[in-house]
C-alpha atoms as a PDB file:
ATOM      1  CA  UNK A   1      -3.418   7.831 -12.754  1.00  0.00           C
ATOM      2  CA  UNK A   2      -1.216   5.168 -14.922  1.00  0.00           C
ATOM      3  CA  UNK A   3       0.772   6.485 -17.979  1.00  0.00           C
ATOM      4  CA  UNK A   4      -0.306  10.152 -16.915  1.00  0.00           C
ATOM      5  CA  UNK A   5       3.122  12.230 -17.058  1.00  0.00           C
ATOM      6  CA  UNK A   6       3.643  14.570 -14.299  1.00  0.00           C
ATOM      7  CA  UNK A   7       5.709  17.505 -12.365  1.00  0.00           C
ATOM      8  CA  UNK A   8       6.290  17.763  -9.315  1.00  0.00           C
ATOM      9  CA  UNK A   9       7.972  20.619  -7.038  1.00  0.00           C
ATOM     10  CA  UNK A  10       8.503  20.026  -3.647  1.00  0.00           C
ATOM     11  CA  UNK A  11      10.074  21.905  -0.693  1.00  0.00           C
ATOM     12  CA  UNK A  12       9.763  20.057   3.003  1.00  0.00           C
ATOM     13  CA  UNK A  13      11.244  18.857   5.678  1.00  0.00           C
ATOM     14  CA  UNK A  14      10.928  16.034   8.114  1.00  0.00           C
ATOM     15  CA  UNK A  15      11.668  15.890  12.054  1.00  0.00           C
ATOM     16  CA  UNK A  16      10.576  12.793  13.640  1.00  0.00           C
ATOM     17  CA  UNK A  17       7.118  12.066  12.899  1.00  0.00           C
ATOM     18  CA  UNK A  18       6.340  15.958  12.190  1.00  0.00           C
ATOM     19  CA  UNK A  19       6.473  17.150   8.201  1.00  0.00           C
ATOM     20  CA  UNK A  20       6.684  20.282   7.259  1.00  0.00           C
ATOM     21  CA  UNK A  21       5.311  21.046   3.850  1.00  0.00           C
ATOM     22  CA  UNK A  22       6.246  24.775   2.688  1.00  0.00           C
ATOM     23  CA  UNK A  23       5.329  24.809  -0.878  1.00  0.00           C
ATOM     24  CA  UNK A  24       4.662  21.550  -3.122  1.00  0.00           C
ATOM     25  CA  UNK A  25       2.847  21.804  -6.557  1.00  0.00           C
ATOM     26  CA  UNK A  26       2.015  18.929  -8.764  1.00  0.00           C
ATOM     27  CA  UNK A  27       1.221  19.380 -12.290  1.00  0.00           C
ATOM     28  CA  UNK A  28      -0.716  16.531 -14.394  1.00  0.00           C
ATOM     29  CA  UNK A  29      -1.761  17.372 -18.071  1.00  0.00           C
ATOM     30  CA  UNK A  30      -3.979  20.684 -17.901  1.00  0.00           C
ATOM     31  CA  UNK A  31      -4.258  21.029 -13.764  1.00  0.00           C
ATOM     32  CA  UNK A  32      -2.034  22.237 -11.162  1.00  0.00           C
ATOM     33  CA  UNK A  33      -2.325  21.595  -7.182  1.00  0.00           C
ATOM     34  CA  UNK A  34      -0.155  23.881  -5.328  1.00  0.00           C
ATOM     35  CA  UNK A  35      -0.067  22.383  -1.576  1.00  0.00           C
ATOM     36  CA  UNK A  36       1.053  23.605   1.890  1.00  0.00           C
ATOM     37  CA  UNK A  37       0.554  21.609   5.224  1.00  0.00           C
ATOM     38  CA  UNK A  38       2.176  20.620   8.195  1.00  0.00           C
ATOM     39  CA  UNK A  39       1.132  16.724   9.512  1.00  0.00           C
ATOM     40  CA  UNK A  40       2.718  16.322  13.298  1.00  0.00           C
ATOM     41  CA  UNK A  41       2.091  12.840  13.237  1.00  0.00           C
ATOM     42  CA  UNK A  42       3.164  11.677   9.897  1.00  0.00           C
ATOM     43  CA  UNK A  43       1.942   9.199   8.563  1.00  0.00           C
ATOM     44  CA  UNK A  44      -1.383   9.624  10.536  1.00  0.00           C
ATOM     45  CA  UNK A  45      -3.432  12.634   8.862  1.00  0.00           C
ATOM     46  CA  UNK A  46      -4.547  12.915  12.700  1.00  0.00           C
ATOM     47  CA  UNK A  47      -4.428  17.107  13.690  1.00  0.00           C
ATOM     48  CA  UNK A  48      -3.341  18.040  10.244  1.00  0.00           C
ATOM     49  CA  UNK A  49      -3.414  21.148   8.667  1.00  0.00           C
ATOM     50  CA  UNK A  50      -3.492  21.011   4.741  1.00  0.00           C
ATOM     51  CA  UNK A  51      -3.833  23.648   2.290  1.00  0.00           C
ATOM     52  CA  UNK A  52      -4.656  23.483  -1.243  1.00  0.00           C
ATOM     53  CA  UNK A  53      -5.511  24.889  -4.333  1.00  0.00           C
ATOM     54  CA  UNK A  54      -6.333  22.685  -7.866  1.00  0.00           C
ATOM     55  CA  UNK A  55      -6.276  25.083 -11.095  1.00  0.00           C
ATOM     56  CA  UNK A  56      -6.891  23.866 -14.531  1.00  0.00           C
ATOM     57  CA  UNK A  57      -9.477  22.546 -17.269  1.00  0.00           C
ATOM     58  CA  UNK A  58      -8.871  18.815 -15.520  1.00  0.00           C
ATOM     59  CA  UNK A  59      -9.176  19.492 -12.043  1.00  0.00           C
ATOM     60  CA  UNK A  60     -11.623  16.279 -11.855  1.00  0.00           C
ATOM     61  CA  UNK A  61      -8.206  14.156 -12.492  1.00  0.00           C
ATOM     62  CA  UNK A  62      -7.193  15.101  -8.633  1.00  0.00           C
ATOM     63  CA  UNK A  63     -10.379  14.987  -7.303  1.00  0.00           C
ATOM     64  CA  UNK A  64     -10.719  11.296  -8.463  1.00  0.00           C
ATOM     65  CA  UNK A  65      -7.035  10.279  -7.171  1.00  0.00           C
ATOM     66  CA  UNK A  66      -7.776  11.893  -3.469  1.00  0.00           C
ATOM     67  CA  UNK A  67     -10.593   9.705  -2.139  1.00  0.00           C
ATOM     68  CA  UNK A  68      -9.375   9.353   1.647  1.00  0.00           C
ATOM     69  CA  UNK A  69     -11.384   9.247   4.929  1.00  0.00           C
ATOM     70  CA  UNK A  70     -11.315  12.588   6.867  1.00  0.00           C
ATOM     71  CA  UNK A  71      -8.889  11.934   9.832  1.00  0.00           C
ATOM     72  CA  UNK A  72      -9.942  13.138  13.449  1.00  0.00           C
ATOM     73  CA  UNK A  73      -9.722  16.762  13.560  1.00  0.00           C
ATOM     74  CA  UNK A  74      -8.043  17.611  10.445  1.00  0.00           C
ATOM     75  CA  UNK A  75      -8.530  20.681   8.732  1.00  0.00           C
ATOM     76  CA  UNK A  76      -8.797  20.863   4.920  1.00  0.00           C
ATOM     77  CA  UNK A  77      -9.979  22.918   2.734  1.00  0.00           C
ATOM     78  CA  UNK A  78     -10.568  22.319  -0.992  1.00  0.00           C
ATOM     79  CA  UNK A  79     -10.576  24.931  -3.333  1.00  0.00           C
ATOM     80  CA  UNK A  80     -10.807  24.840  -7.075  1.00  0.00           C
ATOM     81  CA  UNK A  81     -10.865  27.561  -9.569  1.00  0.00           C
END
């Protein structure tokens, strides 16, 4: 999303290849993603657990930006309000 300003709050940690996501949110224009996950193989989406949550009149803006493959046995779920 070129030119699109944005905010973004982040509090994680890394150990090795394991990241630990506590709380991250991400606001662009008029939508929010508030994001929790923890990714013990980083940078492989492999066994992942991801939470998230996408409030706002523009919540098409992150659903265009997060085209990605499903890894092996990854659990996501999307929900948008």
């Amino acid at each position: 999303m070129p030119g699109v300003a944005f905010e973004l709050d982040l509090d994680a940690e890394r150990h090795g290849p394991m990241v630990l996501v506590r709380k991250a949110r991400l606001s662009i224009a008029e939508a929010t993603l508030d994001l929790s996950a923890r990714l013990p193989e980083f940078p492989s989406l492999d066994d992942s657990i991801l939470h998230f949550e996408i409030v706002g009149d523009r919540c098409e803006q992150f659903r265009e930006a997060s085209i990605c493959p499903v890894p092996r046995q990854a659990r996501i779920r999307w929900h948008s309000i």
